[in-house]
Protein backbone atom coordinates (compact mmCIF):
# COMPACT_ATOMS: atom_id res chain seq x y z
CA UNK A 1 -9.17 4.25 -13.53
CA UNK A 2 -7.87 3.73 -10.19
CA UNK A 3 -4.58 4.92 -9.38
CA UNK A 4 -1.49 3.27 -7.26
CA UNK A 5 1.88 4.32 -5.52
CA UNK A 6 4.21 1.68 -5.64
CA UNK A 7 6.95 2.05 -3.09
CA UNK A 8 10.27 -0.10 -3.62
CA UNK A 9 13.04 -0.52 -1.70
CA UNK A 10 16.64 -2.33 -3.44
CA UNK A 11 17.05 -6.02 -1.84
CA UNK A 12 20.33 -6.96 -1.28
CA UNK A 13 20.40 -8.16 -4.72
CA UNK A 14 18.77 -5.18 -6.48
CA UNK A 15 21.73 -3.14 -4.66
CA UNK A 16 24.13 -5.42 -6.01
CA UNK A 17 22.58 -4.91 -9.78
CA UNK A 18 21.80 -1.59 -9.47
CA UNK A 19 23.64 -0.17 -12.40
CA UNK A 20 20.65 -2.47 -14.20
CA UNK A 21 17.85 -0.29 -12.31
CA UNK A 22 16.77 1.36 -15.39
CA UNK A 23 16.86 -1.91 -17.00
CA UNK A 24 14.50 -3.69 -14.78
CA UNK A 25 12.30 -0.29 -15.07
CA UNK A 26 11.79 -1.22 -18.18
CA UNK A 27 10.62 -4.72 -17.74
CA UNK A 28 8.97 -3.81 -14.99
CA UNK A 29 6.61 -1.41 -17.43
CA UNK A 30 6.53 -4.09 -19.20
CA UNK A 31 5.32 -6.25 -16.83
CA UNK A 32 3.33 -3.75 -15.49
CA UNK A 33 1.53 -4.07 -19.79
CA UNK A 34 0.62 -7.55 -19.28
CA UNK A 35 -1.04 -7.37 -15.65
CA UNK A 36 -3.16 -4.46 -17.23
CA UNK A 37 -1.55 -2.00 -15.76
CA UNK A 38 -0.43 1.64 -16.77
CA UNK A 39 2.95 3.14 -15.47
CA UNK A 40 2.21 6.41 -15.79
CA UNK A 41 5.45 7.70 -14.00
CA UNK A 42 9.14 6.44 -11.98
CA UNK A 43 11.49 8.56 -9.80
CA UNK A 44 14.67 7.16 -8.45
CA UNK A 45 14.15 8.65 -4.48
CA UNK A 46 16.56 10.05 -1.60
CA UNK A 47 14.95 8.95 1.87
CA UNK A 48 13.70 5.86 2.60
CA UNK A 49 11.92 4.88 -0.67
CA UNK A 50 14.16 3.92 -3.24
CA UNK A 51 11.61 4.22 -6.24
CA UNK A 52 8.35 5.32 -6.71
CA UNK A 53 6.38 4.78 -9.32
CA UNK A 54 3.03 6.14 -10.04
CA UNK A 55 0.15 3.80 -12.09
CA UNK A 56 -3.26 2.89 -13.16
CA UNK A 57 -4.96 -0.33 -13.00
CA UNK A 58 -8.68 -1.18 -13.45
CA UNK A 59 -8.81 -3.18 -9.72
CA UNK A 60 -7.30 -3.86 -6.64
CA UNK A 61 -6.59 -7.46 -8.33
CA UNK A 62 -4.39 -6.56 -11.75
CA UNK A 63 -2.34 -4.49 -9.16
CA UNK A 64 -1.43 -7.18 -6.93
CA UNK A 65 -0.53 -9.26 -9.65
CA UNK A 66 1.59 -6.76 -10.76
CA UNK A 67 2.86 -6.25 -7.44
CA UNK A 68 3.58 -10.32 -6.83
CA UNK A 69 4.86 -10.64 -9.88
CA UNK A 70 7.81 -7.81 -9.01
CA UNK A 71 8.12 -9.56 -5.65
CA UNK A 72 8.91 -12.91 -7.51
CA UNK A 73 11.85 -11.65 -9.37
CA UNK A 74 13.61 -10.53 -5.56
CA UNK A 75 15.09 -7.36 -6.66
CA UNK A 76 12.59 -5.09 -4.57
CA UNK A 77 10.58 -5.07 -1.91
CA UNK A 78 7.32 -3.09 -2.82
CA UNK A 79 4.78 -1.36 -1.01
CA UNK A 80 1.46 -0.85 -2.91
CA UNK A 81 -0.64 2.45 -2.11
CA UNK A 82 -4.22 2.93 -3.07
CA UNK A 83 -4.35 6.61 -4.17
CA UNK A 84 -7.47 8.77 -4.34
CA UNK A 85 -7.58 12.32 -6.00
CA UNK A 86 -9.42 14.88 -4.76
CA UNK A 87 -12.73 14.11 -6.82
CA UNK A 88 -12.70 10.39 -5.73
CA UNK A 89 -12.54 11.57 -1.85
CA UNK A 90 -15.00 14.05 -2.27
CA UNK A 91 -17.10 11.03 -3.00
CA UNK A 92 -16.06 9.18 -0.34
CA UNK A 93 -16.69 11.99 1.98
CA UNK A 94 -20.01 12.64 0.74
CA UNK A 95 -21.23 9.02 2.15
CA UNK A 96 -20.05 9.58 5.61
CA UNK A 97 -22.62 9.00 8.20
């Protein structure tokens, strides 16, 4: 199953809530259930990324549903990464031309 990085970053009003960040973790795996998508992991991050969370999801489409869905509720801004191990880019590299 294909795998995604979701980057978020507290809006003002996720900053203002944050002491409910766990909270919203939790409906955001949730969430995450109904779009048919797997959170597999979540770290809380120092830097510029706030969270991360790691998860699977059979296409590109359940993922951005997920991923609008989270936008909707305008406590993050999230960037969504298409992640391939290193079996899936061996693949990928074995159809260069």
């Amino acid at each position: 199953m294909p795998t995604y990085i979701v980057l978020a970053n507290f809006t003002d009003k996720g900053a203002h809530d944050v002491k409910d960040t766990v909270g919203r973790a939790d409906k955001f795996k949730d969430m995450a259930k109904k779009a048919g998508v797997t959170v597999r992991d979540m770290y809380w991050t120092l830097g510029p990324t706030d969270v991360v969370a790691i998860c699977e999801a059979p296409d590109d489409e359940s993922a951005t549903v997920l991923s609008m869905s989270v936008a909707a509720r305008g406590f993050v801004r999230t960037q969504t990464l298409r992640a391939f191990n290193g079996a899936e880019v061996g693949k990928i590299l074995d159809r260069l031309v």
